[in-house]
Protein backbone atom coordinates (compact mmCIF):
# COMPACT_ATOMS: atom_id res chain seq x y z
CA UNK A 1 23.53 33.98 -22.07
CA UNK A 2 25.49 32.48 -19.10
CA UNK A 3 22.38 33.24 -17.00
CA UNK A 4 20.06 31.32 -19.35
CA UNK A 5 22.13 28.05 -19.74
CA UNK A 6 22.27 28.70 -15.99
CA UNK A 7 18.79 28.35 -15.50
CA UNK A 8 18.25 25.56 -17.79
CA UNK A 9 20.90 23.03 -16.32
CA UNK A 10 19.12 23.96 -12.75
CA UNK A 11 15.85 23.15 -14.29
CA UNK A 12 16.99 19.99 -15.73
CA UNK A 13 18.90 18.46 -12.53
CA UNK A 14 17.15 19.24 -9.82
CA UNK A 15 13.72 18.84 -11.47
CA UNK A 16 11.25 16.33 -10.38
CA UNK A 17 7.59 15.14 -10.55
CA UNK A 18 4.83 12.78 -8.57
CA UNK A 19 2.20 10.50 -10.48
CA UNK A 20 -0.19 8.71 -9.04
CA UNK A 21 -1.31 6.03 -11.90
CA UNK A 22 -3.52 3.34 -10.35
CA UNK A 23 -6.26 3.34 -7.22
CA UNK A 24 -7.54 -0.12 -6.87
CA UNK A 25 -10.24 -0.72 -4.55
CA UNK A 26 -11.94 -4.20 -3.11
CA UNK A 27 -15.12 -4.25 -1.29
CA UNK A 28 -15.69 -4.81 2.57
CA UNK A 29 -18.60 -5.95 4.52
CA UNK A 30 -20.61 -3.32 5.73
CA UNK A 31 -22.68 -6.01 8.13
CA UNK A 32 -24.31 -4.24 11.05
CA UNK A 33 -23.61 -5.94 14.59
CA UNK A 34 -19.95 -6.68 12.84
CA UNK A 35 -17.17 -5.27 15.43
CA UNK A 36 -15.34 -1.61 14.71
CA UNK A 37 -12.38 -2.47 12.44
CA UNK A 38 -9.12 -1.09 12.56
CA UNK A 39 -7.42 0.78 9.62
CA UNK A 40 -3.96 -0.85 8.81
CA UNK A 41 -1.51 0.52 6.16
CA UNK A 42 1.31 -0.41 4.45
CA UNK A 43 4.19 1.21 2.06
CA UNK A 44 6.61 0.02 -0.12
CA UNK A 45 9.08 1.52 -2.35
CA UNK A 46 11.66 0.32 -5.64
CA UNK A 47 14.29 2.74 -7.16
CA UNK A 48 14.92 2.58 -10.49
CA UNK A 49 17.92 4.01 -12.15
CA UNK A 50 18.43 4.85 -15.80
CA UNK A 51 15.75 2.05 -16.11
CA UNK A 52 17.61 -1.03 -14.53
CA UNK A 53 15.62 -2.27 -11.18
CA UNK A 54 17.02 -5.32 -8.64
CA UNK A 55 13.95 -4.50 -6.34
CA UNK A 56 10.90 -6.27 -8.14
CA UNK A 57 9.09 -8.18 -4.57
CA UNK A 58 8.48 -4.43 -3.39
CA UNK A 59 4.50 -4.89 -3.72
CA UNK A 60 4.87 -8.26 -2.52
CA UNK A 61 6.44 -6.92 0.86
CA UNK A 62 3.79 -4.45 1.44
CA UNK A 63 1.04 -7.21 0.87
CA UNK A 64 3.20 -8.92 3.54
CA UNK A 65 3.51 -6.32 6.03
CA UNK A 66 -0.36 -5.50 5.46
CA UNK A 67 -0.98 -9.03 6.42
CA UNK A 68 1.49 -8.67 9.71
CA UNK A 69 -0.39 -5.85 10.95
CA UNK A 70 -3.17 -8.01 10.93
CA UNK A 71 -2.99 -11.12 12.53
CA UNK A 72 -5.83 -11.70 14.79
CA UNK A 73 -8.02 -11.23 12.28
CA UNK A 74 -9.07 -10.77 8.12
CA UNK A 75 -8.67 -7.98 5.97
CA UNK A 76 -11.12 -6.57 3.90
CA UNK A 77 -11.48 -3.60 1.65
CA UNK A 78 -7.70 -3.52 0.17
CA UNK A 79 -6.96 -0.20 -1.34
CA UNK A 80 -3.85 -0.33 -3.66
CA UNK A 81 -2.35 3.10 -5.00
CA UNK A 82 0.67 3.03 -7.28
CA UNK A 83 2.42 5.96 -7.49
CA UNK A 84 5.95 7.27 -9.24
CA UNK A 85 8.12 10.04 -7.99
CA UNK A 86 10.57 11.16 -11.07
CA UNK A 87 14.57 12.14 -10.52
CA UNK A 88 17.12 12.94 -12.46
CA UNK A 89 17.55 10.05 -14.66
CA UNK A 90 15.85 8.08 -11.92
CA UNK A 91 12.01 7.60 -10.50
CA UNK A 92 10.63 5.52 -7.26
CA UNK A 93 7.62 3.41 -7.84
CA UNK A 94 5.57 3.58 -4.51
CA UNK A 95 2.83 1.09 -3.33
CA UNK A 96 0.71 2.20 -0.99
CA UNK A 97 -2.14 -0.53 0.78
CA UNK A 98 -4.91 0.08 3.19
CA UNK A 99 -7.20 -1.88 4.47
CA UNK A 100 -9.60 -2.78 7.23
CA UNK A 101 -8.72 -5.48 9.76
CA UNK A 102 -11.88 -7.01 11.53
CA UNK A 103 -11.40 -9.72 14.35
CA UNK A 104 -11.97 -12.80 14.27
CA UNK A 105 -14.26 -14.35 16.57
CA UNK A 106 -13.72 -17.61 17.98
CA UNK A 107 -17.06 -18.88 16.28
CA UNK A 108 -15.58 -17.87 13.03
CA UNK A 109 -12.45 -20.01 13.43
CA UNK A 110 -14.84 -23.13 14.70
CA UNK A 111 -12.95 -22.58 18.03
CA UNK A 112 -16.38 -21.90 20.04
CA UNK A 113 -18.26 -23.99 22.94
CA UNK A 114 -21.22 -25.40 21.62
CA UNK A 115 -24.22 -24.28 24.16
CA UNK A 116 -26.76 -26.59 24.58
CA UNK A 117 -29.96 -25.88 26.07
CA UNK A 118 -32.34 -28.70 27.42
């Protein structure tokens, strides 16, 4: 009997499990002659414990970081996948974002030399 109660309390505290609940996806342009992008990614997590949270901007600082990996240029084609990893009376919510990161070109920002041709 000592073996089984054994068993159970080793099942019960050390137990855990990984669910991935939401992939959200945005389109990209797919323009030919547009330059090779980059793949940037960001991850955030928030631990929660026996329900109570004082994390809550943890999707807000990946969007951030996304954005700082990023800076010469514009992101298209977000991917968003929220995920949970269950404890013991505890679980992580994990945000993970990926995106593509084109440059800019200086025509884009209006920054370019107009050419003119007589």
């Amino acid at each position: 009997m000592r073996w089984i109660i054994l068993a159970f309390c080793s099942f019960l505290f050390w137990g855990c499990a990984h669910s991935i609940h939401v992939v959200h996806s945005n389109p990209y342009d797919q323009s030919p002659g547009k330059a090779d992008p980059e793949m940037v990614e960001a991850r955030s997590e928030q631990g929660v414990v026996l329900g109570f949270t004082f994390d809550t901007d943890y999707v807000d600082r990946a969007y951030n970081t996304l954005q700082a990996k990023c800076t010469k240029g514009r992101i298209e084609g977000i991917t968003t996948q929220f995920s949970t990893s269950l404890g013991f009376f505890s679980w992580t919510n994990k945000i993970l974002m990926r995106g593509f990161c084109y440059p800019v070109s200086k025509c884009e920002t209006g920054n370019c030399a107009k050419k003119w041709s007589w």
